[in-house]
Protein backbone atom coordinates (compact mmCIF):
# COMPACT_ATOMS: atom_id res chain seq x y z
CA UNK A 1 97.03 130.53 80.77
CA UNK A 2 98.98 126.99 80.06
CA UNK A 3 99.30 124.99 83.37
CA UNK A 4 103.27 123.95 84.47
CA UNK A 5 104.65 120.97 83.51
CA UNK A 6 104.26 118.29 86.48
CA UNK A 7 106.33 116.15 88.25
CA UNK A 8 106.83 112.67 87.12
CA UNK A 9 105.81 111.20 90.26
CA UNK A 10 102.84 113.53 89.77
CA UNK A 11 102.17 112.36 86.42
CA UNK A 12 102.45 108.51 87.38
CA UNK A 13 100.19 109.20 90.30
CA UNK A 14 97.18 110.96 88.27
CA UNK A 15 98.06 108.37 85.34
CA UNK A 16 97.05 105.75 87.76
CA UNK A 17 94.15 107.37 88.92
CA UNK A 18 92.91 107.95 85.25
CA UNK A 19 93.53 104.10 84.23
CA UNK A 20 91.59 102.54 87.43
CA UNK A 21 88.43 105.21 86.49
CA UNK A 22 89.21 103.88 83.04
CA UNK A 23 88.69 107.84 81.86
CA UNK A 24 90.58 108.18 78.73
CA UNK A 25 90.20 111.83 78.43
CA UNK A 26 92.36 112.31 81.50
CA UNK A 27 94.61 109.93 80.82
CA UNK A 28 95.61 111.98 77.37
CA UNK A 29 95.75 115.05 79.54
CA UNK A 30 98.70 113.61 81.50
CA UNK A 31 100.66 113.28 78.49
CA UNK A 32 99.53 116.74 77.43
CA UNK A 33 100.17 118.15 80.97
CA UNK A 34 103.90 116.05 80.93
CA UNK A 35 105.72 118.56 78.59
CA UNK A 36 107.63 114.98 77.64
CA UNK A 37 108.23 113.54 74.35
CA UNK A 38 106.23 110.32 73.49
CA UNK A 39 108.80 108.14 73.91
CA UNK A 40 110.09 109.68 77.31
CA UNK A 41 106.03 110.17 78.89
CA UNK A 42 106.02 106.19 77.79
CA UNK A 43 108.86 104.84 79.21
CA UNK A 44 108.98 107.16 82.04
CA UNK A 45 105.18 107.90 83.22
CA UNK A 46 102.99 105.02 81.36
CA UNK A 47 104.84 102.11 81.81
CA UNK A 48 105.43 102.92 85.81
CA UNK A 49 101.53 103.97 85.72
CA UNK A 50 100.72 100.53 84.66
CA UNK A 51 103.21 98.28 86.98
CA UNK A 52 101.55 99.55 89.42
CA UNK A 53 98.15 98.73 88.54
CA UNK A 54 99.59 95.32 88.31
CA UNK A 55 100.82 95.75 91.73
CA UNK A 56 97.73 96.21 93.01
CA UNK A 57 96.24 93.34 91.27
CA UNK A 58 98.69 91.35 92.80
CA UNK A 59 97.80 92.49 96.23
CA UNK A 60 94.41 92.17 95.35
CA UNK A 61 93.35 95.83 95.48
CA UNK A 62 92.74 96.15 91.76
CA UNK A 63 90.08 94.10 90.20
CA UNK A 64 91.14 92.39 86.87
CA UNK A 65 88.37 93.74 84.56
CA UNK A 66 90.56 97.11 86.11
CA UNK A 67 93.85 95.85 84.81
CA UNK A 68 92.60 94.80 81.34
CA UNK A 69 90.68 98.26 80.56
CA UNK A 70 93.74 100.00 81.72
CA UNK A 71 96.11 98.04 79.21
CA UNK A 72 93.30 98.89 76.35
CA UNK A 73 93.70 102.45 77.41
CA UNK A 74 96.69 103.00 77.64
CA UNK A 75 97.66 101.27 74.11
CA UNK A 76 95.06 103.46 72.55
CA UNK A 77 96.66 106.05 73.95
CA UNK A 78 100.20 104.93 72.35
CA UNK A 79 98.67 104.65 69.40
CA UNK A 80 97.82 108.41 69.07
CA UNK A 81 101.27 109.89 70.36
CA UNK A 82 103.90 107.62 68.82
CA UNK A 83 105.55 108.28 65.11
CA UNK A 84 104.21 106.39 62.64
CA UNK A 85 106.92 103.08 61.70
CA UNK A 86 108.78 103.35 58.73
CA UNK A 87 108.63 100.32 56.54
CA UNK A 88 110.62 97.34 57.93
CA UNK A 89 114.28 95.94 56.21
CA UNK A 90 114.12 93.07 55.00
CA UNK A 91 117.45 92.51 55.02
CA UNK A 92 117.45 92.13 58.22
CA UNK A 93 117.01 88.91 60.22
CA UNK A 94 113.82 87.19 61.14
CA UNK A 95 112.81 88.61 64.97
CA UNK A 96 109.88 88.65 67.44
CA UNK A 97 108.10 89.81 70.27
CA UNK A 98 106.10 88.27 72.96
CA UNK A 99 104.56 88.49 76.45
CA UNK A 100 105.34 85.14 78.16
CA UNK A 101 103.06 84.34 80.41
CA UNK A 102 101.36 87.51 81.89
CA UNK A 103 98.15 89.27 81.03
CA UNK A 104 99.79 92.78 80.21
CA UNK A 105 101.04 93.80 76.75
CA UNK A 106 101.88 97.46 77.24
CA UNK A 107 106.12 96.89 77.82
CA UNK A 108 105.96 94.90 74.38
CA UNK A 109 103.71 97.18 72.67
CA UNK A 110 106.68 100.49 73.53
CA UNK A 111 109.30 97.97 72.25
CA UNK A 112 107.55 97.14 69.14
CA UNK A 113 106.55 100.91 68.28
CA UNK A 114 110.18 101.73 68.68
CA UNK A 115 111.88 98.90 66.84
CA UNK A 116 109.68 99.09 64.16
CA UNK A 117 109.49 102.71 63.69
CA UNK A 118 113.42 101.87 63.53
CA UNK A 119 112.88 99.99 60.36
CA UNK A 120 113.06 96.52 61.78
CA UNK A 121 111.01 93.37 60.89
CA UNK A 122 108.89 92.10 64.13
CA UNK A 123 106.17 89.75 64.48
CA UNK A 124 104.18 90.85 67.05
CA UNK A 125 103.42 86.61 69.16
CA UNK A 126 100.98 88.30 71.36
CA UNK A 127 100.38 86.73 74.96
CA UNK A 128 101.98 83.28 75.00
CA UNK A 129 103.52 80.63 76.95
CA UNK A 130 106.91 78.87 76.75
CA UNK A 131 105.73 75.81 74.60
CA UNK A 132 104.03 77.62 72.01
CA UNK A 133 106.51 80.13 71.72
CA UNK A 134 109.21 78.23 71.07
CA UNK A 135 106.70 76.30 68.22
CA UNK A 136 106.26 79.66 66.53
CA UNK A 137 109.72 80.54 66.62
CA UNK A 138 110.79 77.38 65.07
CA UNK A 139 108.07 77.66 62.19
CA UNK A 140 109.02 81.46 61.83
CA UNK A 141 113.11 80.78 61.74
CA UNK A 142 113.09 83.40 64.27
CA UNK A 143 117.06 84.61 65.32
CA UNK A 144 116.03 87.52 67.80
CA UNK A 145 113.50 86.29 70.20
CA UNK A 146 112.31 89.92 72.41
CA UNK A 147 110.49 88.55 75.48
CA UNK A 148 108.33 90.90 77.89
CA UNK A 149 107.13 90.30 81.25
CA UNK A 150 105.29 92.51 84.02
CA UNK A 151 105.53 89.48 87.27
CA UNK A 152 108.89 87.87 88.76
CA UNK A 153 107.10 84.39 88.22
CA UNK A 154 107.02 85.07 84.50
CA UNK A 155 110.24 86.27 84.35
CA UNK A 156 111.73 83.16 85.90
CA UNK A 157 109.89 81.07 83.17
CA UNK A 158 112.68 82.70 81.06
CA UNK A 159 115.10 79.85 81.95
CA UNK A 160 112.71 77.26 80.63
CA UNK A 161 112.16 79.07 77.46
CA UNK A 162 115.62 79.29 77.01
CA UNK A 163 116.73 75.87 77.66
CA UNK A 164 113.89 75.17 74.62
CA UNK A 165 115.52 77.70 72.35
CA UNK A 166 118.55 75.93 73.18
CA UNK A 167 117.23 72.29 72.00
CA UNK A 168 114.99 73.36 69.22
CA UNK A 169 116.75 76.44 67.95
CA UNK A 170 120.31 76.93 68.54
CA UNK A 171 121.22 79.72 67.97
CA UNK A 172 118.46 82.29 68.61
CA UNK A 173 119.24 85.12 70.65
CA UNK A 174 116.84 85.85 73.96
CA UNK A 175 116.61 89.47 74.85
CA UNK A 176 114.41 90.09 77.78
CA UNK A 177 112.72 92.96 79.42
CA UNK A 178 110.16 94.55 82.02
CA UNK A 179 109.74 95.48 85.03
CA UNK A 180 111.78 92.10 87.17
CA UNK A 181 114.35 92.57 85.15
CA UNK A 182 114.61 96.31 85.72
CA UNK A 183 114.18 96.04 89.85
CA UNK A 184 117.07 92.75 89.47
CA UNK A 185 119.71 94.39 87.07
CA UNK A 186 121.34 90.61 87.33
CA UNK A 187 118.15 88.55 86.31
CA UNK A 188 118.23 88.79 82.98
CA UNK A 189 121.92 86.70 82.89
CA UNK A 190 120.89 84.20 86.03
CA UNK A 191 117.91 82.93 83.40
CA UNK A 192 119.90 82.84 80.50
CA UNK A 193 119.42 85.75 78.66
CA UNK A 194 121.27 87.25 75.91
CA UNK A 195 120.78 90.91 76.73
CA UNK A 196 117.90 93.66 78.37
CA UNK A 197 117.26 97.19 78.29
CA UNK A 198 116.16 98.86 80.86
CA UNK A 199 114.24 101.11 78.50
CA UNK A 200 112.40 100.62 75.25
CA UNK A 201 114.90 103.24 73.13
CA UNK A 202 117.73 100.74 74.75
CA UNK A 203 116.99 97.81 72.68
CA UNK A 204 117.43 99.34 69.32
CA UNK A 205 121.13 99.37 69.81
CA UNK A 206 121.59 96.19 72.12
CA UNK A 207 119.32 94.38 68.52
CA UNK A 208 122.23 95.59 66.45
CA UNK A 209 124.91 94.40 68.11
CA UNK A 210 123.19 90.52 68.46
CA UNK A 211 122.59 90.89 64.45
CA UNK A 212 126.19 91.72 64.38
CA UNK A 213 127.26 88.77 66.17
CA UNK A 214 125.03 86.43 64.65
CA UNK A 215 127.02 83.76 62.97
């Protein structure tokens, strides 16, 4: 007999569990257990599974190796529950994604998966920092910059990034995202940004209206 549905918190809390044993099989049986579609068990369970193991990085609870093997996991585990992308529009203006500063990629790898199974163009910057973003950008004629971060101190480092766009690339929209700018629903504007989503499916709209309004 088929077991209920759990909780979220539920979920979140055996997520956790499955990331920090780094057991991969249980970690898939969350999202089988969830009854959620990918996107929602992403955004709702996987993300909040991994800020925490950041969390306890931060308080030094978690050991690194801990937080890296969870990120692996947990983008493998992306990989076999999210639609395939359709391919991109080239019509559409030059954009990108990056972490800025912090050793976690999950947040931009749900954004990417859902913008480009939208049909959207996105080079996928990786793990950066401000100088050598802004480089790329400038090579790439970049227009919509998406920026993900997992720690406040990164986050803050989105002022600096944006006083560069400013001087090197006027012009280029900043949209920002993660979990600061989720627990500070004002941070996002205080550092300069042009927009944030509190959720991944949130951005597809908020990246049409910037294309709309780009000159």
């Amino acid at each position: 007999m088929p077991s209920c549905p759990l909780e979220t918190g539920e979920l979140i809390n055996l997520l956790v569990a499955a990331l920090l044993e780094l057991d991969r099989n249980a970690a898939r049986d969350c999202f089988q257990r969830s009854a959620l579609v990918p996107l929602a068990f992403a955004e709702t369970v996987l993300a909040p599974a991994l800020e925490r193991v950041g969390t306890g990085w931060e308080r030094g609870e978690v050991a690194l190796s801990q937080v890296y093997m969870s990120g692996r996991i947990s983008e493998e585990l992306l990989d076999e529950i999210l639609p395939p992308q359709q391919l991109p529009d080239t019509s559409h203006p030059a954009m990108a994604v990056a972490v800025l500063d912090d050793f976690h990629p999950l947040g931009k790898r749900i954004v990417s998966s859902v913008v480009r199974a939208s049909g959207f163009r996105l080079a996928d910057y990786g793990l950066i920092g401000v100088d050598d973003l802004v480089r790329r950008a400038q090579n790439d004629g970049i227009r919509i910059l998406l920026v993900s971060t997992l720690m406040l101190p990164a986050a803050l480092r989105v002022r600096e990034l944006k006083e560069c766009l400013d001087r090197d690339l006027p012009g280029t929209r900043l949209v920002v995202g993660g979990a600061p700018f989720r627990l500070h629903p004002d941070l996002w504007w205080e550092v300069g940004a042009d927009g944030t989503s509190a959720t991944a499916s949130g951005v597809v709209p908020l990246l049409r209206r910037l294309i709309a309004e780009l000159p």
